[in-house]
Protein backbone atom coordinates (compact mmCIF):
# COMPACT_ATOMS: atom_id res chain seq x y z
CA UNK A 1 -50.37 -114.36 -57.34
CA UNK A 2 -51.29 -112.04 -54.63
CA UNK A 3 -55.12 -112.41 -53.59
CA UNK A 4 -57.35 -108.71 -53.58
CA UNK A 5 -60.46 -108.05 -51.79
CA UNK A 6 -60.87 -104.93 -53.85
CA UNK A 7 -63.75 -105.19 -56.48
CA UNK A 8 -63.06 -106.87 -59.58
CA UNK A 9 -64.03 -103.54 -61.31
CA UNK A 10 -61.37 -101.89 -59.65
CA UNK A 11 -58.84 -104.57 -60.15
CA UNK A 12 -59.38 -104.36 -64.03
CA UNK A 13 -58.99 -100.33 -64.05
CA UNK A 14 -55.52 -100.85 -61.87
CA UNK A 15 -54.47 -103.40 -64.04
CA UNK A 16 -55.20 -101.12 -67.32
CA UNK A 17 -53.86 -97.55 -65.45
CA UNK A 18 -50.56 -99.98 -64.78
CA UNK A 19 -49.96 -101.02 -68.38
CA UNK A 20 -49.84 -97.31 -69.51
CA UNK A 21 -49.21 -95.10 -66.24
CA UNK A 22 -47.49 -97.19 -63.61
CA UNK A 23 -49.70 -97.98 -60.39
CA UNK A 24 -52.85 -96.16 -59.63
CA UNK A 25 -55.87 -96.04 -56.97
CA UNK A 26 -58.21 -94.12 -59.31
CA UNK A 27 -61.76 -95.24 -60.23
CA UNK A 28 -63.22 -95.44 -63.56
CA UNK A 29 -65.16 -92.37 -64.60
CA UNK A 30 -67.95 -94.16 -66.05
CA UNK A 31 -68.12 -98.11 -64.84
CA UNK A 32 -69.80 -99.36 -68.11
CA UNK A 33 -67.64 -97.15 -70.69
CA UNK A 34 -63.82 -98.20 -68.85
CA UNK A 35 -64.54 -101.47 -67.21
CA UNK A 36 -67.47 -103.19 -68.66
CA UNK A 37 -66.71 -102.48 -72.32
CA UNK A 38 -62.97 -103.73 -71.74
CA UNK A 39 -62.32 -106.17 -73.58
CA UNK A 40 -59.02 -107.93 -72.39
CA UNK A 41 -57.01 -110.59 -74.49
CA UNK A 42 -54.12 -112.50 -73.79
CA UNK A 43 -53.30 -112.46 -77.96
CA UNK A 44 -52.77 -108.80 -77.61
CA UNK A 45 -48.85 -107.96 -77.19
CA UNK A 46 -46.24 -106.39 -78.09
CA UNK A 47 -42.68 -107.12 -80.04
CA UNK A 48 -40.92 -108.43 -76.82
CA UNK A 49 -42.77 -110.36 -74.95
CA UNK A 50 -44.61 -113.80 -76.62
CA UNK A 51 -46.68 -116.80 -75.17
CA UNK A 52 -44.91 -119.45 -73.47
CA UNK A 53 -46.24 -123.45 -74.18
CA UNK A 54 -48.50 -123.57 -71.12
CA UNK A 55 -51.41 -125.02 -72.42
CA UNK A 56 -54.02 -122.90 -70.94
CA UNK A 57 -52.69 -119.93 -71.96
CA UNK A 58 -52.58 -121.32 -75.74
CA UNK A 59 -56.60 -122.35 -75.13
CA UNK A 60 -57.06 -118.93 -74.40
CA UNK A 61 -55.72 -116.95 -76.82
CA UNK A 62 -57.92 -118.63 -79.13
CA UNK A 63 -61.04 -118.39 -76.81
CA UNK A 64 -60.79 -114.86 -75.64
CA UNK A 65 -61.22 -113.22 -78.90
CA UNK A 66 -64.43 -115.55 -79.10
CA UNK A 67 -65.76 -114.33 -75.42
CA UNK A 68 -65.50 -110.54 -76.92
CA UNK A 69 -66.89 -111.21 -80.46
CA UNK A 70 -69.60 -112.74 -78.12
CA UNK A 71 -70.08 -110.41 -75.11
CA UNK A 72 -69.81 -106.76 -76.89
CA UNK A 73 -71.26 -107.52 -79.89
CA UNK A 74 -69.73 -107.81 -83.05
CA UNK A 75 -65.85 -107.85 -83.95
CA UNK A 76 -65.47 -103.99 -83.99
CA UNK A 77 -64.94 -104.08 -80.15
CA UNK A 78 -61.15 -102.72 -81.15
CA UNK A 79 -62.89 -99.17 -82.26
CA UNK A 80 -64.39 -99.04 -78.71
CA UNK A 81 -62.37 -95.74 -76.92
CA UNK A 82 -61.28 -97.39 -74.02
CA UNK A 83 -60.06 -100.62 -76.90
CA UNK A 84 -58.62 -98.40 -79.64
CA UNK A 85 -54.98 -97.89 -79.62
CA UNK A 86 -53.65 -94.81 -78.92
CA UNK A 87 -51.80 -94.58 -81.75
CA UNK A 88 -52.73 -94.86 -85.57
CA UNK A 89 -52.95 -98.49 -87.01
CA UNK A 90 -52.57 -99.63 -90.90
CA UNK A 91 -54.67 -102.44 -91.46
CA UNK A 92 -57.07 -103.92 -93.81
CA UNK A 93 -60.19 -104.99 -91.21
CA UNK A 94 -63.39 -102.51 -91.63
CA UNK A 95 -66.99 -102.85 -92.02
CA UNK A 96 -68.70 -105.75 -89.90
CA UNK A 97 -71.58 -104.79 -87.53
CA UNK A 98 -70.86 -101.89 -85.34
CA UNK A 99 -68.07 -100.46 -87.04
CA UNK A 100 -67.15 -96.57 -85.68
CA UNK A 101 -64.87 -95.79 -88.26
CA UNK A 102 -65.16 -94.93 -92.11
CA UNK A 103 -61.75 -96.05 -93.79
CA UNK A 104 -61.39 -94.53 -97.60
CA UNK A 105 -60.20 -96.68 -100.41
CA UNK A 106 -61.39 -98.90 -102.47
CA UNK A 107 -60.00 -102.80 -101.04
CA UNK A 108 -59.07 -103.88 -98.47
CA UNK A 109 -56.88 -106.64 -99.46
CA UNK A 110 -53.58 -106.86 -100.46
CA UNK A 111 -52.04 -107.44 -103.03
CA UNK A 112 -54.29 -105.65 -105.06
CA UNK A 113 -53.21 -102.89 -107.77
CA UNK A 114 -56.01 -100.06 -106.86
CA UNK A 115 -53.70 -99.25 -103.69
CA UNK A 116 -50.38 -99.64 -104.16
CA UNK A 117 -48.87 -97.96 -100.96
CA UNK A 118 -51.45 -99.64 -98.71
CA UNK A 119 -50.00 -101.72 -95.60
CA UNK A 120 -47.87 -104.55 -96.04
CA UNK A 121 -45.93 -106.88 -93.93
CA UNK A 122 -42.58 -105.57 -92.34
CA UNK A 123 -40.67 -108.91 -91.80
CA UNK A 124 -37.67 -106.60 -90.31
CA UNK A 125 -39.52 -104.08 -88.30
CA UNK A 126 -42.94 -105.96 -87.67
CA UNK A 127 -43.57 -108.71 -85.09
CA UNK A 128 -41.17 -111.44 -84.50
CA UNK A 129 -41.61 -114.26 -81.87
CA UNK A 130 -39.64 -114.63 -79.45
CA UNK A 131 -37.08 -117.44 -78.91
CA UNK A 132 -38.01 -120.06 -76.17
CA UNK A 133 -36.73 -123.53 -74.69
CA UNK A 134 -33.92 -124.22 -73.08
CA UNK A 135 -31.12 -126.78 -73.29
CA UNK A 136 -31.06 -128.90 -76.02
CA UNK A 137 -34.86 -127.60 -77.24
CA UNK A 138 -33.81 -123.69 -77.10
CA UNK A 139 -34.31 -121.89 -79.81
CA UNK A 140 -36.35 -119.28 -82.56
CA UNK A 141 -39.89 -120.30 -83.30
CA UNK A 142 -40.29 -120.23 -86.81
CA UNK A 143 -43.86 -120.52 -89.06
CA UNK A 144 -43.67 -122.75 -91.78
CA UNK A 145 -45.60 -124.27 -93.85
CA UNK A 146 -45.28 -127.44 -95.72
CA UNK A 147 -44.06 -127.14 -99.36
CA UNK A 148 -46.93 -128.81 -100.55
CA UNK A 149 -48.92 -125.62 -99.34
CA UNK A 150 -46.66 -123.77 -102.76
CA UNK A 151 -48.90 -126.18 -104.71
CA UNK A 152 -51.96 -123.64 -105.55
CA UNK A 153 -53.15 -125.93 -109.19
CA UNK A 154 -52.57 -129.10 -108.89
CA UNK A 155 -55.77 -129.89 -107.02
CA UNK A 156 -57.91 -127.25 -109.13
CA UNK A 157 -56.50 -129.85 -112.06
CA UNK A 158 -57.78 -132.40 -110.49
CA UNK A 159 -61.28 -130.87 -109.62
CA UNK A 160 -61.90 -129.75 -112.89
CA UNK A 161 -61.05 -133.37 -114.69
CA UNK A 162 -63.23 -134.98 -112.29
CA UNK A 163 -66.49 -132.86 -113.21
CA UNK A 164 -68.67 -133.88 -116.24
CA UNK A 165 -68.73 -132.26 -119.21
CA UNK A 166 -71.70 -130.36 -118.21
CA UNK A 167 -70.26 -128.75 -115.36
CA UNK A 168 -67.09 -128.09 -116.85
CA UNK A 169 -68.89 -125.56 -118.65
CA UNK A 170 -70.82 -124.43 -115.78
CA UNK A 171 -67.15 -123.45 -114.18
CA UNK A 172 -66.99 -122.12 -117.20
CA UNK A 173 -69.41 -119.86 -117.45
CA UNK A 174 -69.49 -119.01 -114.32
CA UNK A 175 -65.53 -117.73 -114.50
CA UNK A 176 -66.80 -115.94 -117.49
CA UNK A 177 -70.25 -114.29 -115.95
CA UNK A 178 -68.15 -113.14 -112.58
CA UNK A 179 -64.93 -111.73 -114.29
CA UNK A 180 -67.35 -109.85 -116.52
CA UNK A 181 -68.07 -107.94 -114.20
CA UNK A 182 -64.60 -107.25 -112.89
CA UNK A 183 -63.55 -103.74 -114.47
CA UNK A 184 -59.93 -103.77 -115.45
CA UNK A 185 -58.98 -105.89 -118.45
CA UNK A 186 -55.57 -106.41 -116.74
CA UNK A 187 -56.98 -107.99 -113.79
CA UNK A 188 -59.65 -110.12 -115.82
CA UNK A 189 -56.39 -110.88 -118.46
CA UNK A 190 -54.10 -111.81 -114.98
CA UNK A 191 -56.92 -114.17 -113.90
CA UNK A 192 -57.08 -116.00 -117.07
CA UNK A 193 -53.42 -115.78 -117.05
CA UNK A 194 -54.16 -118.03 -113.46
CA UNK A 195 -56.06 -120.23 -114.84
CA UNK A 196 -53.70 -121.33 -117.80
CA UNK A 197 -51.87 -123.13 -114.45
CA UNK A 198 -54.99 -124.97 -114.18
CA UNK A 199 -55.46 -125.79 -117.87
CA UNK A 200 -55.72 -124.51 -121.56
CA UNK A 201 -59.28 -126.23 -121.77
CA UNK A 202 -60.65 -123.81 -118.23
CA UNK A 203 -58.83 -120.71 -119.29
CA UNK A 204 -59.13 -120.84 -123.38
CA UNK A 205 -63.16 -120.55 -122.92
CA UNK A 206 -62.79 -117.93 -120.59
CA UNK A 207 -60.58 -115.84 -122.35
CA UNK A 208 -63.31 -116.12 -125.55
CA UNK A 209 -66.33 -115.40 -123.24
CA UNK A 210 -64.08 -112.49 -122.27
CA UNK A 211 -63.33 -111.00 -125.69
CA UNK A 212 -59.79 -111.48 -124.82
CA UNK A 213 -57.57 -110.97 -128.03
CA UNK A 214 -55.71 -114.06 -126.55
CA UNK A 215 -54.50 -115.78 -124.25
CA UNK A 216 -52.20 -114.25 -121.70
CA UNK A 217 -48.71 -115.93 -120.04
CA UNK A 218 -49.13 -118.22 -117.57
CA UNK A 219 -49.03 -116.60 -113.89
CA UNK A 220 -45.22 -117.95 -112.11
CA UNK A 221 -46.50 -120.62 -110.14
CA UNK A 222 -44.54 -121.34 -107.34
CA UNK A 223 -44.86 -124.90 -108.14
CA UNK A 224 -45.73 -126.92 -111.13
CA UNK A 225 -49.32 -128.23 -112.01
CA UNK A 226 -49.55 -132.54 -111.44
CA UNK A 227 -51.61 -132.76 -114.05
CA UNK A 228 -52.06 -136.55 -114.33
CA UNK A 229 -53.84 -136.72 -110.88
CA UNK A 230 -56.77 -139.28 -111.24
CA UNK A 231 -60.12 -138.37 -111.71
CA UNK A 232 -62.57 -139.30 -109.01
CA UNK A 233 -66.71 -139.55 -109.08
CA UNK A 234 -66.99 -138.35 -105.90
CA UNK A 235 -66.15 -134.45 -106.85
CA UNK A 236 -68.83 -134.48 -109.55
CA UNK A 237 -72.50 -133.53 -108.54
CA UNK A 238 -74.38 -134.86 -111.23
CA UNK A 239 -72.34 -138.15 -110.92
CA UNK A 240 -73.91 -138.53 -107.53
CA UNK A 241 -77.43 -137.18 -108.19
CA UNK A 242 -80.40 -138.40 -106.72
CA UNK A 243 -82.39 -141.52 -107.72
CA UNK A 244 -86.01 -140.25 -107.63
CA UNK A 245 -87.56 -137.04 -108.02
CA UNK A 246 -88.94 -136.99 -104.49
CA UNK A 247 -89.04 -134.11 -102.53
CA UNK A 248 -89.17 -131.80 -105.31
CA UNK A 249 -92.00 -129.43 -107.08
CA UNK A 250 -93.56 -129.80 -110.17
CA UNK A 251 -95.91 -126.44 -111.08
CA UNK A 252 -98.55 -127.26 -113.00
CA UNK A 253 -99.52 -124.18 -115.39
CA UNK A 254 -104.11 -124.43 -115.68
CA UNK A 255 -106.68 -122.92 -117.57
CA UNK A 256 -110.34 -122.97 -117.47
CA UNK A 257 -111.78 -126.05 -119.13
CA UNK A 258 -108.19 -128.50 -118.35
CA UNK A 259 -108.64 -132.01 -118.59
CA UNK A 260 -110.12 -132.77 -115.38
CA UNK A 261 -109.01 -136.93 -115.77
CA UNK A 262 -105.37 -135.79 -117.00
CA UNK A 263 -105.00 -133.18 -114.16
CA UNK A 264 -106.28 -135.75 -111.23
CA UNK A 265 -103.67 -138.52 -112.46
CA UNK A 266 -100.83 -135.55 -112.42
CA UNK A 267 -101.42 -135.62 -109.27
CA UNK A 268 -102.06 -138.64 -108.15
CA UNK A 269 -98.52 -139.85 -109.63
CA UNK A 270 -97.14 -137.08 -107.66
CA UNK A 271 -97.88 -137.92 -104.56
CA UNK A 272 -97.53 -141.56 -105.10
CA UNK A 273 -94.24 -140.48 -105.83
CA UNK A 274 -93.87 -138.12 -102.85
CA UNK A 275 -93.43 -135.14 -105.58
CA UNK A 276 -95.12 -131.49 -104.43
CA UNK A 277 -96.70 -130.11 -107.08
CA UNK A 278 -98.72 -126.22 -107.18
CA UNK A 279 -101.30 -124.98 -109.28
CA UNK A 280 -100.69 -121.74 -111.41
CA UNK A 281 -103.30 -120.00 -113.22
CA UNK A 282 -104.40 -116.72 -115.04
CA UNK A 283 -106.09 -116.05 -111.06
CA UNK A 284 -105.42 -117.31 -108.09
CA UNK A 285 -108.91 -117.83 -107.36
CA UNK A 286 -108.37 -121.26 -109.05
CA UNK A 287 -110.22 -122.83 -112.29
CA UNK A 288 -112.82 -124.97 -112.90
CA UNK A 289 -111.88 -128.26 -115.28
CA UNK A 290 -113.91 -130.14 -118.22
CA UNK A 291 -115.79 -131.89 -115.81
CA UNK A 292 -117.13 -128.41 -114.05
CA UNK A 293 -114.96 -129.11 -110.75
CA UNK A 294 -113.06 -126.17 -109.09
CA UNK A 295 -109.30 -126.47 -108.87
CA UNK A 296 -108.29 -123.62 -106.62
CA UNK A 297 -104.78 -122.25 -107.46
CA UNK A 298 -101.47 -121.90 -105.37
CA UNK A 299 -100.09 -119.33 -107.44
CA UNK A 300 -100.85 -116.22 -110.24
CA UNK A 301 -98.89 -116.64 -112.90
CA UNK A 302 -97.20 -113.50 -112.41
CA UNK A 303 -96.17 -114.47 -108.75
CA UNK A 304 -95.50 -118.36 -109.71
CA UNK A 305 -92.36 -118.04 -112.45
CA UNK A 306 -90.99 -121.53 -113.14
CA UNK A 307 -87.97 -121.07 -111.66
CA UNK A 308 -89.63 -121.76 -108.24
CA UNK A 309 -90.27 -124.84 -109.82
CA UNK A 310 -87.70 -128.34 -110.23
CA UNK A 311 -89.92 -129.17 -113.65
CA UNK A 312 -93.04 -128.22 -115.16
CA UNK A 313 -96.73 -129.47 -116.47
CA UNK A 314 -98.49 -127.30 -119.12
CA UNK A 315 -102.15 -128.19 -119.29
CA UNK A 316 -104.23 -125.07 -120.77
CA UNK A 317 -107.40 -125.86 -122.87
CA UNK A 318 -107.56 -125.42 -125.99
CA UNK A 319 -109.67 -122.31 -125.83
CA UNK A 320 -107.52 -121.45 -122.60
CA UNK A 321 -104.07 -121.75 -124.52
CA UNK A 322 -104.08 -118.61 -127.06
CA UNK A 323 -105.21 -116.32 -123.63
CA UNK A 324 -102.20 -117.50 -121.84
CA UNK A 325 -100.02 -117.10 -124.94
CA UNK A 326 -101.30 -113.62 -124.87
CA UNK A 327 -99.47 -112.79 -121.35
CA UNK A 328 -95.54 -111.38 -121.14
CA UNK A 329 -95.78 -113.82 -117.83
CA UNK A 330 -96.36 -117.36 -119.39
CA UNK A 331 -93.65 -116.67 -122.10
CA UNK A 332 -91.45 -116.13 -119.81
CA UNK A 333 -92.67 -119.03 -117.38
CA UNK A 334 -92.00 -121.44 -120.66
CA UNK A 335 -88.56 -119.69 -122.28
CA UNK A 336 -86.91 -119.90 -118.58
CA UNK A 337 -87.80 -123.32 -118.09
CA UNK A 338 -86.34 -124.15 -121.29
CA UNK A 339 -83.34 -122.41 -120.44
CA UNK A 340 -82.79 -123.75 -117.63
CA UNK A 341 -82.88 -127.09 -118.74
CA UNK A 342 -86.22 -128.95 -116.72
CA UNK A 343 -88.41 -130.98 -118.31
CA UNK A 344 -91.24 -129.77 -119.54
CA UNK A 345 -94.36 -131.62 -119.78
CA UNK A 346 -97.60 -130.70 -121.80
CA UNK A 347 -100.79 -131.92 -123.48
CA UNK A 348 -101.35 -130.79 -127.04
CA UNK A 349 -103.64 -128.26 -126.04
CA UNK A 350 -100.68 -126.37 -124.78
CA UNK A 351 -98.35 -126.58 -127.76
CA UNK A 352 -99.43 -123.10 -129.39
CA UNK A 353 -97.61 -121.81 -125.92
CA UNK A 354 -94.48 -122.67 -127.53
CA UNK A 355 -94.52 -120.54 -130.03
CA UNK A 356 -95.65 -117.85 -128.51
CA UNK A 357 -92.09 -118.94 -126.28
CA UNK A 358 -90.08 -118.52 -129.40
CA UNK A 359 -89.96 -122.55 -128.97
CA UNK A 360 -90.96 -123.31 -131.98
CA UNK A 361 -89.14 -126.17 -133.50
CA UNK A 362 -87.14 -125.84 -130.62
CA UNK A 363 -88.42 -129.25 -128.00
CA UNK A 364 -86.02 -132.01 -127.51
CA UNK A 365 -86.39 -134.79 -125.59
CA UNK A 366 -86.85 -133.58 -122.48
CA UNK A 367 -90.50 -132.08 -123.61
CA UNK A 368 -92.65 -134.76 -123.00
CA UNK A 369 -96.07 -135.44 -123.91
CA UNK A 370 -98.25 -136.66 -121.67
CA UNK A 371 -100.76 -137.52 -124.41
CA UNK A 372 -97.95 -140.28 -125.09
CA UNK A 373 -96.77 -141.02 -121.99
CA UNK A 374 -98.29 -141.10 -118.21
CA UNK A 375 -97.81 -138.72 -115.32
CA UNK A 376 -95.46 -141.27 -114.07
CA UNK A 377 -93.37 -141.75 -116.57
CA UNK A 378 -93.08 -138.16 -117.00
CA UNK A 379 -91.93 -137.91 -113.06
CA UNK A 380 -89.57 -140.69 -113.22
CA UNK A 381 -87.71 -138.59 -116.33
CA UNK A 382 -87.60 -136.08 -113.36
CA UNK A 383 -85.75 -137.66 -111.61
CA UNK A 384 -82.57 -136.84 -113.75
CA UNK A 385 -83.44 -133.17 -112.41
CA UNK A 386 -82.38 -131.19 -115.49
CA UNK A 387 -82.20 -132.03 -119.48
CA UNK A 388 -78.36 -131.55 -119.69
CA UNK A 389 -78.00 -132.23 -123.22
CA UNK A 390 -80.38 -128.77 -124.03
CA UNK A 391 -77.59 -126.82 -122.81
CA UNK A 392 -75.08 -127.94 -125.18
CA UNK A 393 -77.72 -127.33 -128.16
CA UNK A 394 -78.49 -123.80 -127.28
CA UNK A 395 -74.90 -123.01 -126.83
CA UNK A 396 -74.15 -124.55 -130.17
CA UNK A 397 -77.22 -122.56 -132.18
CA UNK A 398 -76.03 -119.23 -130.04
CA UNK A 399 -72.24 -120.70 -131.39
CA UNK A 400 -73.92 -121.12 -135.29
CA UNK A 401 -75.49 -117.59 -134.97
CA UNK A 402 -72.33 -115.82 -134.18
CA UNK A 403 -70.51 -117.25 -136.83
CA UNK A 404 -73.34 -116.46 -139.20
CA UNK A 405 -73.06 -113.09 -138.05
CA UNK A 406 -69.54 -112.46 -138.65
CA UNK A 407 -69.59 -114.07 -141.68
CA UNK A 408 -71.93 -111.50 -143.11
């Protein structure tokens, strides 16, 4: 390569004047606009010309696009004038920090059936790569893909066998909760239809959380589901769960007058168990307990819901319980615990709070007393992190009350 003693600056602006123009001697009109927002890449060509198998070259058409995400700021540096193409590009990339441009339309994805004519791959007229090699190793460059790669179930199959029951619904519902919010029936029907690769017992639920009126065809799948691939622990969370409760946060819901003794081993089993626990109460100025000492709070109640919290302690006095009872706040505190499946602890000062929950009747076993049991006991429970089997009873009593429903 021929050396230059000419500044880089100019160098670049000869090189990008020869690309379009042929050989020039002219200057950039403004340095920082032409040369130092230029972002060069050896990626970018044109149907043609390709990359040989040097392996610096390869390196680099990975790196540069990293230098320019890096060094102008964001990956819109393609809308920059002196970037942009000079003629009109169809493509689905927008948004991103910096972007110049305001493309209409609603996706940008494809296939998608909001925008039919959007742009699609031209495998006759788009870009083809060039052949290469010679002698016995010349020849077209082709991108493939392993068959296996036509395989788009078979390890869904596997994921979903290998979860417990309880998060088998939780895939469930979750399926259900996002594609109700998905607009078109045909699109939430072809999903479901998608899922019937992965199995009846995934994409039956759906289609009932989804008022479906049944369920659709299977989607062609390019290749069949293995559905007999074993089941393994390891892709289960709650078969791996932790074996203590430490590190987590148990609030602890005060009144005025609490049972100073009760509220001092609370903690003391919490930190013995390296458990965090706050105080919430009616103020956050604190409360004082039966024995007349001053527990200052961590949070209001209204700033302090329990789902900041991995379980939760209910000790209100008996003449603090029917004020709390009284506030929108701790009935929610106590109903989203519930429904969310922690253990709830509480003295029996505190069970009027349940009713006022609409708990009534309602406590399983992961409410536990702690007029029965000790702090500690009540923290090693914890350590399970939820009450699973709760969720299976409220679904079934929301399952009862439908069916009561309809019936009448």
């Amino acid at each position: 390569m021929r050396s230059s003693t000419r500044p880089r600056s100019f160098r670049r602006s000869r090189c990008r004047c020869a690309a379009s123009a042929g050989w020039c001697s002219t200057g950039p009109s403004n340095f920082f606009a032409e040369t130092e927002q230029v972002a060069f890449h050896t990626g970018n060509i044109v149907p043609g010309v390709d990359f040989t198998n040097d392996p610096l070259l390869q390196g680099r058409n990975f790196s540069y696009l990293d230098t320019q995400l890096k060094r102008l700021g964001g990956p819109n540096f393609t809308q920059l004038p002196v970037n942009a193409p000079k003629c009109p590009v169809a493509h689905f990339q927008q948004d991103g920090h910096m972007a110049m441009v305001n493309p209409q339309g609603r996706v940008n994805y494809e296939p998608n059936s909001w925008d039919p004519p959007g742009p699609r791959e031209d495998p006759a007229a788009g870009f083809r790569t060039y052949p290469d090699g010679q002698g016995d190793q010349a020849g077209p460059k082709r991108r493939l893909r392993p068959e296996s790669f036509a395989d788009h179930y078979s390890q869904a199959r596997q994921f979903f066998d290998s979860q417990t029951e309880t998060e088998q619904q939780h895939i469930i519902d979750a399926f259900t909760f996002e594609l109700s919010k998905c607009e078109r029936e045909a699109i939430r029907t072809r999903m479901v239809a998608g899922l019937r690769n992965v199995g009846d017992d995934l994409a039956g639920p759906v289609a009932e959380g989804l008022g479906l009126p049944g369920l659709p065809d299977p989607l062609p799948a390019a290749r069949e589901t293995v559905r007999d691939l074993p089941a393994s622990a390891a892709l289960s969370i709650l078969a791996n769960g932790p074996d203590s409760f430490a590190g987590r946060k148990i609030g602890i819901l005060v009144t005025d007058g609490v049972d100073g003794a009760k509220l001092d081993e609370v903690k003391s089993a919490a930190e013995q168990a390296q458990v965090n626990v706050e105080l919430i109460a009616p103020a956050v100025g604190g409360v004082d307990d039966s024995d007349g000492n001053h527990a200052p709070a961590d949070q209001k109640i209204d700033g302090g819901p329990s789902v900041l919290y991995d379980a939760v302690i209910l000790l209100a006095s008996k003449h603090g319980a029917p004020a709390l009872a009284a506030q929108p706040a701790v009935r929610d505190f106590l109903a989203d615990a519930y429904a969310h499946c922690k253990f709830i602890g509480y003295t029996g000062d505190a069970s009027s709070l349940f009713e006022a929950a609409g708990l009534g009747g309602r406590t399983d076993d992961g409410f536990v007393s702690l007029d029965e049991h000790s702090a500690a006991d009540f923290i090693s429970r914890c350590a399970q992190l939820r009450f699973w089997p709760r969720q299976a009873a409220i679904a079934q009593r929301a399952g009862a009350a439908t069916a009561s429903a309809g019936q009448g």
